[in-house]
Protein backbone atom coordinates (compact mmCIF):
# COMPACT_ATOMS: atom_id res chain seq x y z
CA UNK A 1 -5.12 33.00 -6.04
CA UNK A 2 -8.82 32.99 -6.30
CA UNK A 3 -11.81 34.07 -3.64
CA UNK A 4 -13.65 30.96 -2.23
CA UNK A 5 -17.07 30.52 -2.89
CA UNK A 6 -19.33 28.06 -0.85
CA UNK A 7 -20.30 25.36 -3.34
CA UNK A 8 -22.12 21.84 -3.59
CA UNK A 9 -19.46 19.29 -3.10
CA UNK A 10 -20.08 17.77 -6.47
CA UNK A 11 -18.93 20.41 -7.96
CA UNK A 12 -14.97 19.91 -9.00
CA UNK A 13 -12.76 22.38 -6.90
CA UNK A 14 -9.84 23.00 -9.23
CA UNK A 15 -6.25 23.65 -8.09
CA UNK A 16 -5.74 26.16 -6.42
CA UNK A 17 -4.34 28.80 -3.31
CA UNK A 18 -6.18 30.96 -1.22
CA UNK A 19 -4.85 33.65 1.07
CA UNK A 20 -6.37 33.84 4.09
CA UNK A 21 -7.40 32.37 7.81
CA UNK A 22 -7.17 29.01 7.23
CA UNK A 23 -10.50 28.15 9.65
CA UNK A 24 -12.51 31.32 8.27
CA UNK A 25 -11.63 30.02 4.24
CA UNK A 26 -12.08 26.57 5.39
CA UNK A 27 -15.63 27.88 6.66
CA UNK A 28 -16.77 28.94 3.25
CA UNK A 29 -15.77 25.38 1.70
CA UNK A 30 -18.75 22.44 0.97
CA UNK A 31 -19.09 19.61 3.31
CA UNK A 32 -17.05 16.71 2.33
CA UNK A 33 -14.67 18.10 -0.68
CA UNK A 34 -11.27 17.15 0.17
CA UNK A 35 -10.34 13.83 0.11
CA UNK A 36 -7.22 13.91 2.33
CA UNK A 37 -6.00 16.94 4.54
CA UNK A 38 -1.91 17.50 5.21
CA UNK A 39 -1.82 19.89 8.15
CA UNK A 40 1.47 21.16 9.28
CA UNK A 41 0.49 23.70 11.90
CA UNK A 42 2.08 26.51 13.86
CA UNK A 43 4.52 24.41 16.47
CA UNK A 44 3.42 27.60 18.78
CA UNK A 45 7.52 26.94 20.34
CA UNK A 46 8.06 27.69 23.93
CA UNK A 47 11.71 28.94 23.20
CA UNK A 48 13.44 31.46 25.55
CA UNK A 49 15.91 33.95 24.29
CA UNK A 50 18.47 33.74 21.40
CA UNK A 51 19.75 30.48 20.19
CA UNK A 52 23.40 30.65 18.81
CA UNK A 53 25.50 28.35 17.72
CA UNK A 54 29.05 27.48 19.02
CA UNK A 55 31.10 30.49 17.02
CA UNK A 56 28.66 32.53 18.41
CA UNK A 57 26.81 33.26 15.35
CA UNK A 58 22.83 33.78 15.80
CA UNK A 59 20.45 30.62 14.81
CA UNK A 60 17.25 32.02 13.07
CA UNK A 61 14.69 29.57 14.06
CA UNK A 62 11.22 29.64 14.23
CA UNK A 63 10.35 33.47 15.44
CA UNK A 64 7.46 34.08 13.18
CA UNK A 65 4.22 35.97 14.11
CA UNK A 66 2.37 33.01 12.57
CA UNK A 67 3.77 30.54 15.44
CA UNK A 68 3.10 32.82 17.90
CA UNK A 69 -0.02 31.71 19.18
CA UNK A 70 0.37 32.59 22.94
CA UNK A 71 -1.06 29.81 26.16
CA UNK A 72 -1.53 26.57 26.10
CA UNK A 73 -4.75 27.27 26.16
CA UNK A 74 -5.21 29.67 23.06
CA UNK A 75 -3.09 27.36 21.34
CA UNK A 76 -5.84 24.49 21.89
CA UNK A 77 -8.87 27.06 21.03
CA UNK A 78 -7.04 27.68 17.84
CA UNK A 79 -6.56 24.03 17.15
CA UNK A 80 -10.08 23.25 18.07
CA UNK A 81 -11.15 25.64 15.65
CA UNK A 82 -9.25 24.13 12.64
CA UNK A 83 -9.96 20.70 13.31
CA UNK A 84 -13.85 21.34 13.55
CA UNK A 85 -13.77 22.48 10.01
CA UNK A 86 -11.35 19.95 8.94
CA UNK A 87 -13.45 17.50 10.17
CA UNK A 88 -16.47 19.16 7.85
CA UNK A 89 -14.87 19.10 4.72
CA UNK A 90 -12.99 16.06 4.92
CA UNK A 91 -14.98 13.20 2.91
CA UNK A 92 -16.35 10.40 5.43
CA UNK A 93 -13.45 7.98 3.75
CA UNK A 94 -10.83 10.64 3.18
CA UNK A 95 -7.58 10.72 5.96
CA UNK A 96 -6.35 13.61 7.56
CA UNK A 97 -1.94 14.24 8.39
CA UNK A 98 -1.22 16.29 11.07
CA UNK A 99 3.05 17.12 11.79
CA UNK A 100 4.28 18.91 14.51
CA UNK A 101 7.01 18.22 17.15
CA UNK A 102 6.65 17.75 20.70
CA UNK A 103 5.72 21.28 21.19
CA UNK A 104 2.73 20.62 20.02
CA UNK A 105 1.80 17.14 18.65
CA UNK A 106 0.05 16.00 21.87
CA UNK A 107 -2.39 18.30 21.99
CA UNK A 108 -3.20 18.03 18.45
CA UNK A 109 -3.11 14.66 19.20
CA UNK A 110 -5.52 14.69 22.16
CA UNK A 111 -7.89 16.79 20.40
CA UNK A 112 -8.00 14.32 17.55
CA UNK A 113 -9.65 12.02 19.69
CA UNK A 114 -12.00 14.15 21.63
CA UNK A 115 -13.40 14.98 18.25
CA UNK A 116 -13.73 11.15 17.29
CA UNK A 117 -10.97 10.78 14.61
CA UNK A 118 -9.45 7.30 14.34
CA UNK A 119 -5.59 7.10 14.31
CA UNK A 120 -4.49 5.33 11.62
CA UNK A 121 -0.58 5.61 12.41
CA UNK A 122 1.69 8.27 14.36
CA UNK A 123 4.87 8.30 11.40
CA UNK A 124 8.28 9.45 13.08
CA UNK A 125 10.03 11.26 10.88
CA UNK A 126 14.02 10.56 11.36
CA UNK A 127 15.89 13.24 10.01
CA UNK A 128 19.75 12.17 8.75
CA UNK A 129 20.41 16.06 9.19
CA UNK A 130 18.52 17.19 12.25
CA UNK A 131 20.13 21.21 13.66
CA UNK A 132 22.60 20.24 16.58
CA UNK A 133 21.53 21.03 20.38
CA UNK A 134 24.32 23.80 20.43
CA UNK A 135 23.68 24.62 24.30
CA UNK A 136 24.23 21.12 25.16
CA UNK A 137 21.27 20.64 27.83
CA UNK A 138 19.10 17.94 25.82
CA UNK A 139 19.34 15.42 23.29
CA UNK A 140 19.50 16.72 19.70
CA UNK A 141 15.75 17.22 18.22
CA UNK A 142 16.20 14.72 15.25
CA UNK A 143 12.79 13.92 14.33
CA UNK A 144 8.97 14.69 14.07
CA UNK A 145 5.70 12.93 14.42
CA UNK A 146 3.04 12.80 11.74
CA UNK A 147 -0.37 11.75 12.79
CA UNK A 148 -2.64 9.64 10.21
CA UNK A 149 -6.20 9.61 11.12
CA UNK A 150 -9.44 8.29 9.63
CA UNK A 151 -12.40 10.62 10.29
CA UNK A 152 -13.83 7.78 12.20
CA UNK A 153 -13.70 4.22 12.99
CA UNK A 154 -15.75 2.82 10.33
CA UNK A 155 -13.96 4.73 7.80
CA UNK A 156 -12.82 2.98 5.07
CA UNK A 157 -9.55 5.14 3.93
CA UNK A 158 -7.19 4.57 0.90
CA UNK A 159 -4.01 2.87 1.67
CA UNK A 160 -1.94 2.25 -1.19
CA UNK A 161 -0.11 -0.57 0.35
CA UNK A 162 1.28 -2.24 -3.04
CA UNK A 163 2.87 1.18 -4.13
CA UNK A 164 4.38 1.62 -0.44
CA UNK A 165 5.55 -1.39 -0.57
CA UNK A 166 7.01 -1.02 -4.22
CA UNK A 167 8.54 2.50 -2.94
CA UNK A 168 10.61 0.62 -0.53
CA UNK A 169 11.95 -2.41 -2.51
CA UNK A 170 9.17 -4.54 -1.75
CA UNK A 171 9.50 -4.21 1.41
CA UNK A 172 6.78 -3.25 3.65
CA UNK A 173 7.09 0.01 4.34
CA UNK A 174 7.12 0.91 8.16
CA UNK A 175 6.57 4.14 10.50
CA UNK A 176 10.20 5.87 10.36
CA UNK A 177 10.67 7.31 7.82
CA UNK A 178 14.50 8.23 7.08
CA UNK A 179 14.79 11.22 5.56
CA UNK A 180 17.03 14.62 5.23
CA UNK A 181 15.59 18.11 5.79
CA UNK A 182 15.00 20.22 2.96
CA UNK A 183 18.20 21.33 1.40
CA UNK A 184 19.75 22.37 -1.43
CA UNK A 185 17.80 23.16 -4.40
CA UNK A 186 14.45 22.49 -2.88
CA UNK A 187 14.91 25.01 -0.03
CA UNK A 188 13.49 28.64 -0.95
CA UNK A 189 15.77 31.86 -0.47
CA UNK A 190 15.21 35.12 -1.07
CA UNK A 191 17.08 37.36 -3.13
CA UNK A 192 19.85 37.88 0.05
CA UNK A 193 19.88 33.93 0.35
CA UNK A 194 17.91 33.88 3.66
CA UNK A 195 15.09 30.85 4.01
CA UNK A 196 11.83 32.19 2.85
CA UNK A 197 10.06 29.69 5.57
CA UNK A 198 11.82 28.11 8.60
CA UNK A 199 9.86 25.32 8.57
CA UNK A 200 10.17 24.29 4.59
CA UNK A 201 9.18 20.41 4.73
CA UNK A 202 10.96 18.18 2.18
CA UNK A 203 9.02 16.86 -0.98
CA UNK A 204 10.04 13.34 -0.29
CA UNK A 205 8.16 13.13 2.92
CA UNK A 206 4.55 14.75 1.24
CA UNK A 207 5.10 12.48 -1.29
CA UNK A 208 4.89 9.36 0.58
CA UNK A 209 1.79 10.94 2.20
CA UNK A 210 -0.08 11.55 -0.84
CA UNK A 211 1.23 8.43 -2.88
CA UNK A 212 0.14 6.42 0.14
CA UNK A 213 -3.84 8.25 0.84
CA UNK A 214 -5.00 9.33 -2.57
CA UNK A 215 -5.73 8.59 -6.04
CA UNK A 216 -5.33 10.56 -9.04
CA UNK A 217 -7.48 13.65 -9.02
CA UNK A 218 -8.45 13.26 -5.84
CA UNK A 219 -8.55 16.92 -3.70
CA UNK A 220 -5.70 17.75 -1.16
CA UNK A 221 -6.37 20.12 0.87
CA UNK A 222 -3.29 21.93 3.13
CA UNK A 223 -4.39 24.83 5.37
CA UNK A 224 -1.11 25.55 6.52
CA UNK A 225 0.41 26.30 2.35
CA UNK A 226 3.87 27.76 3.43
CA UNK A 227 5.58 27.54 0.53
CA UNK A 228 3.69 24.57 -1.03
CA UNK A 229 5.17 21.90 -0.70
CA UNK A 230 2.11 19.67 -0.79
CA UNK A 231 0.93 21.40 -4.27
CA UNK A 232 3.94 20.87 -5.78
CA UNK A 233 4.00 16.97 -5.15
CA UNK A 234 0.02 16.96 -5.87
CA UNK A 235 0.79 18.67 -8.92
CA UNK A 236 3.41 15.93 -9.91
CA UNK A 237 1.59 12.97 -8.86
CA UNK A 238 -2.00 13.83 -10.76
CA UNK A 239 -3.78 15.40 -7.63
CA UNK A 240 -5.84 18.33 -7.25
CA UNK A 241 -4.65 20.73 -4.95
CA UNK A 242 -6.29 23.61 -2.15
CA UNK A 243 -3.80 25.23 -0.14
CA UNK A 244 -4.63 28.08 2.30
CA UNK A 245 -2.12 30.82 3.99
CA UNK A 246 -2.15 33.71 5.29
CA UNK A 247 0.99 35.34 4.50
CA UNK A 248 1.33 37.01 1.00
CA UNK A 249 5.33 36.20 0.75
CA UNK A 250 4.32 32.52 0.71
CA UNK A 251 1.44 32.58 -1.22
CA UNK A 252 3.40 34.27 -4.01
CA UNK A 253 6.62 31.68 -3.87
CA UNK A 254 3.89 28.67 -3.18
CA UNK A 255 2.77 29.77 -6.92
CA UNK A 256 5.79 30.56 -8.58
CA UNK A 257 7.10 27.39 -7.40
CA UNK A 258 3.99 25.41 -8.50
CA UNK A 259 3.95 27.34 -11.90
CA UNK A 260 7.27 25.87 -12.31
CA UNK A 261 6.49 21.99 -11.54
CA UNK A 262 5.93 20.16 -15.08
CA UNK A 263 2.87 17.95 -15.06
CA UNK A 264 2.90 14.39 -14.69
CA UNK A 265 3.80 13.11 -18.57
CA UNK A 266 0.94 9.89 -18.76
CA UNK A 267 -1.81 9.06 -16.05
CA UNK A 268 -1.03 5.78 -16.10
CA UNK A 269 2.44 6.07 -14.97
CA UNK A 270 0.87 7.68 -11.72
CA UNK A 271 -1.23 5.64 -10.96
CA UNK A 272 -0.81 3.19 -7.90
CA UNK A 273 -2.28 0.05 -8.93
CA UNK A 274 -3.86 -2.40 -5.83
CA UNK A 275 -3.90 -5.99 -5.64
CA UNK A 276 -7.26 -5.68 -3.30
CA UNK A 277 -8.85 -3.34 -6.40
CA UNK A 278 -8.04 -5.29 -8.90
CA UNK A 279 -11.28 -7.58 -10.26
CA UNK A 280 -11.30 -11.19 -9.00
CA UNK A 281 -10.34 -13.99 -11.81
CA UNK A 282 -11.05 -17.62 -11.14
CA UNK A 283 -9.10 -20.46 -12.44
CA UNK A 284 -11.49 -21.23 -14.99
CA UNK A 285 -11.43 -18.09 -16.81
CA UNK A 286 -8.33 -18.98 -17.99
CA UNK A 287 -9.35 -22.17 -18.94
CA UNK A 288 -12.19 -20.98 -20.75
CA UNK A 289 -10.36 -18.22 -22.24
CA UNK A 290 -7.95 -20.74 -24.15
CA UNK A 291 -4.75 -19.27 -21.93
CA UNK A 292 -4.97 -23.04 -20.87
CA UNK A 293 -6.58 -26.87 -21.81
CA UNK A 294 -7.56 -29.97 -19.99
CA UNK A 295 -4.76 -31.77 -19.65
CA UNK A 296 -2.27 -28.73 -19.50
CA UNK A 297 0.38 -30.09 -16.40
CA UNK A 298 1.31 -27.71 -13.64
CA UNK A 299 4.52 -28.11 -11.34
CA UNK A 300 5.42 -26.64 -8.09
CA UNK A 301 8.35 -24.27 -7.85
CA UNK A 302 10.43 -27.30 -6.65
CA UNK A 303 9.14 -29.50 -9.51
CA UNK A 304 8.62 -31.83 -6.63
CA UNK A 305 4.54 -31.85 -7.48
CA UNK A 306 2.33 -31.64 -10.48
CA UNK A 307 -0.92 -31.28 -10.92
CA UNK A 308 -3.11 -31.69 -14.41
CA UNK A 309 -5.85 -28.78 -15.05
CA UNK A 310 -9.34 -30.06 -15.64
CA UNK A 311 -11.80 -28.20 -17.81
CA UNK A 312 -14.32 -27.25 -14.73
CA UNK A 313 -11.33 -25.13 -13.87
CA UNK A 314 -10.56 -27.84 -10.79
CA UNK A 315 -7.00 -29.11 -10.81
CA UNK A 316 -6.09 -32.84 -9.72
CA UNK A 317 -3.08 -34.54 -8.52
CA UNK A 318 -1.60 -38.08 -7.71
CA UNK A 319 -4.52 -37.79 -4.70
CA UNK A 320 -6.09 -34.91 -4.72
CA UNK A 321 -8.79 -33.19 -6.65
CA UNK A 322 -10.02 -29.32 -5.77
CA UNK A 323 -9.01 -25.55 -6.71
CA UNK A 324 -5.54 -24.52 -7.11
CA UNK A 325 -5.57 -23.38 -3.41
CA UNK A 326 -6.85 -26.59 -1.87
CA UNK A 327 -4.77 -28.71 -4.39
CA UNK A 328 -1.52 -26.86 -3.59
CA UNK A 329 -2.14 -27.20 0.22
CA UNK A 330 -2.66 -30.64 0.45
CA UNK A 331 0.34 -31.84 -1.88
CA UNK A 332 2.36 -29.44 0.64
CA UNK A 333 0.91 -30.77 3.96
CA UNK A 334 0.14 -27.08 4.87
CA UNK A 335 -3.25 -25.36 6.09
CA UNK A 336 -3.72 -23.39 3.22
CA UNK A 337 -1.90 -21.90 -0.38
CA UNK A 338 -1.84 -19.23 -3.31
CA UNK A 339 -2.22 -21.19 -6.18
CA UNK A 340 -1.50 -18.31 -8.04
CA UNK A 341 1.78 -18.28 -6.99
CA UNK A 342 2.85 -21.99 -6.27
CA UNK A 343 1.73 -23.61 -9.66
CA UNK A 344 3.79 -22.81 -11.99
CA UNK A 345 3.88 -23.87 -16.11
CA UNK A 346 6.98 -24.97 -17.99
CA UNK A 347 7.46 -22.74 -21.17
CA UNK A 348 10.86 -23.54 -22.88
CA UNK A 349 12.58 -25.00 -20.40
CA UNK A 350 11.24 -22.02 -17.52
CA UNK A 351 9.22 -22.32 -14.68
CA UNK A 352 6.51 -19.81 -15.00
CA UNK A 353 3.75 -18.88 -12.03
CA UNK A 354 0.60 -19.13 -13.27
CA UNK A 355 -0.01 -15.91 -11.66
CA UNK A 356 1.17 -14.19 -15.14
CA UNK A 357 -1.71 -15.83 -16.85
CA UNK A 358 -4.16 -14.41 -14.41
CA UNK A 359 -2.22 -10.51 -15.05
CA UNK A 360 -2.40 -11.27 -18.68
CA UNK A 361 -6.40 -11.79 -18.13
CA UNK A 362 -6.67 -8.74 -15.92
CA UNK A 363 -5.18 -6.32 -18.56
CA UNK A 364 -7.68 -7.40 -21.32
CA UNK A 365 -10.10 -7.17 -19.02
CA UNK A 366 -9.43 -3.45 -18.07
């Protein structure tokens, strides 16, 4: 725990949590510091009476002070209030989560937009072990919504597509998310075995937030700590860290538990490299670089079509003469082609994309 100290945003704000209001310590923070915000907010519940289950036995939900925030209307004064600094110390390209259920979520949602934030993606969180409806009168309550916003339309945010992508088997990764509520290990207890917070979100889910939106070292700032979650993952993924809370309890198991997360063992197993990031190679570099001649013969996947490399870095076929791209289109009657991909070279009897020469290039070159 450490006070906070207004500061000039250049100056590195090192890991840390703060126990407090989260708009008043928010207040005291430079313009522009964090580079992503994950918000999980009081759901301010409109619950009535006990909830037990079917044995009779009592359900302890969500009956903290700290979600008691009272009308509609307070509750959208006190999100106002947030927001407005969250908006001030939220870098012009940074992203800002917000999580709630629909308790809440829509007027977070609304007041998103009224302050000019640019939705990015509403995430549904499916969870494989949502709490039954034990009265019976609704559907069971088995997901979330997470809000992804840009501060504004020309933002330019960080996606990290490639490593999404790679997360989920090279698939693209969509906007359900399948995943189980914290259990087990991860969940906090007390010394009686009770939940320290009711509301505890599972790593998995910050992770994909933060692997997706930042970079290593980059500042994440959570005003909502709990029992920080979102330092923990920061913490193992290379990340700077600012969480604010004002309970004591959780500001004292958020650092125990963060004291207790190893660092991440190299940088550059953390890091999430991008395809769109990575420097531009032409053709001829490789030809001029020796990785291949005039004369060298490339074959499509199919070894239906070849193609001999020219030293201009220009390739030329049976009737055709142009770039990779162009050369590879035309031979394949189609509007357009990665090269990269389609020509391949024959090394001991395997057909190799010429892509790997183009990788090899790129890692000398970094």
């Amino acid at each position: 725990m450490a006070s906070c100290v207004k500061k000039s945003s250049k100056e590195i704000i090192d890991s840390r949590i703060i126990l407090g209001n989260s708009s008043s310590v928010m207040s005291k923070l430079p313009d522009q510091c964090a580079d992503m915000i994950f918000a999980d907010p009081p759901y301010n519940l409109q619950l009535r009476g006990d909830l037990r289950r079917p044995n009779n036995t009592k359900v302890n939900g969500v009956d903290n002070a700290w979600d008691k925030v009272g009308t509609f209307a307070d509750y959208d004064t006190f999100t106002g209030n947030w927001l407005a600094e969250a908006r001030r110390v939220l870098k012009d390209d940074g992203t800002l989560w917000v999580i709630g259920t629909y308790h809440n979520i829509y007027r977070v949602g609304a007041a998103l937009q009224d302050m000019g934030f640019w939705f990015l993606n509403d995430i549904v969180w499916i969870k494989t072990n949502p709490m039954p409806n034990f009265r019976g009168t609704r559907f069971t309550n088995a997901h979330e919504t997470l809000l992804w916003c840009a501060k504004s339309e020309t933002s330019k945010p960080t996606f990290n597509y490639d490593a999404m992508k790679a997360l989920n088997e090279d698939l693209q990764m969509r906007s359900d998310w399948l995943l189980p509520i914290c259990t087990g290990s991860e969940r906090l207890r007390d010394q009686k075995g009770d939940k320290i917070h009711p509301t505890q979100k599972p790593e998995a889910l910050i992770y994909r937030a933060v692997l997706a939106a930042t970079d290593p070292d980059d500042l994440i700032l959570d005003p909502f700590f709990g029992t920080g979650t979102t330092g923990v993952v920061a913490k193992k993924l290379g990340r700077r860290y600012l969480g604010i809370d004002s309970d004591p309890e959780y500001v004292k198991a958020a650092q125990e538990r963060i004291d207790a997360t190893p660092e991440p063992h190299s940088l550059e197993l953390i890091r999430s490299p991008s395809k769109r990031r990575q420097p531009r190679i032409p053709f001829g570099w490789l030809v001029e670089r020796g990785l291949l001649s005039a004369g060298d013969v490339l074959v499509s996947p199919d070894q239906q079509h070849t193609a001999k490399v020219r030293a201009d870095g220009t390739v030329i076929s049976a009737t055709h003469r142009g770039s990779i791209h162009q050369v590879g289109a035309a031979v394949q009657g189609a509007p357009s082609c990665n090269g990269w991909t389609f020509w391949c070279m024959n090394v001991e009897g395997k057909t190799i994309p010429i892509d790997s020469l183009r990788q090899q290039l790129r890692t000398e070159l970094n």
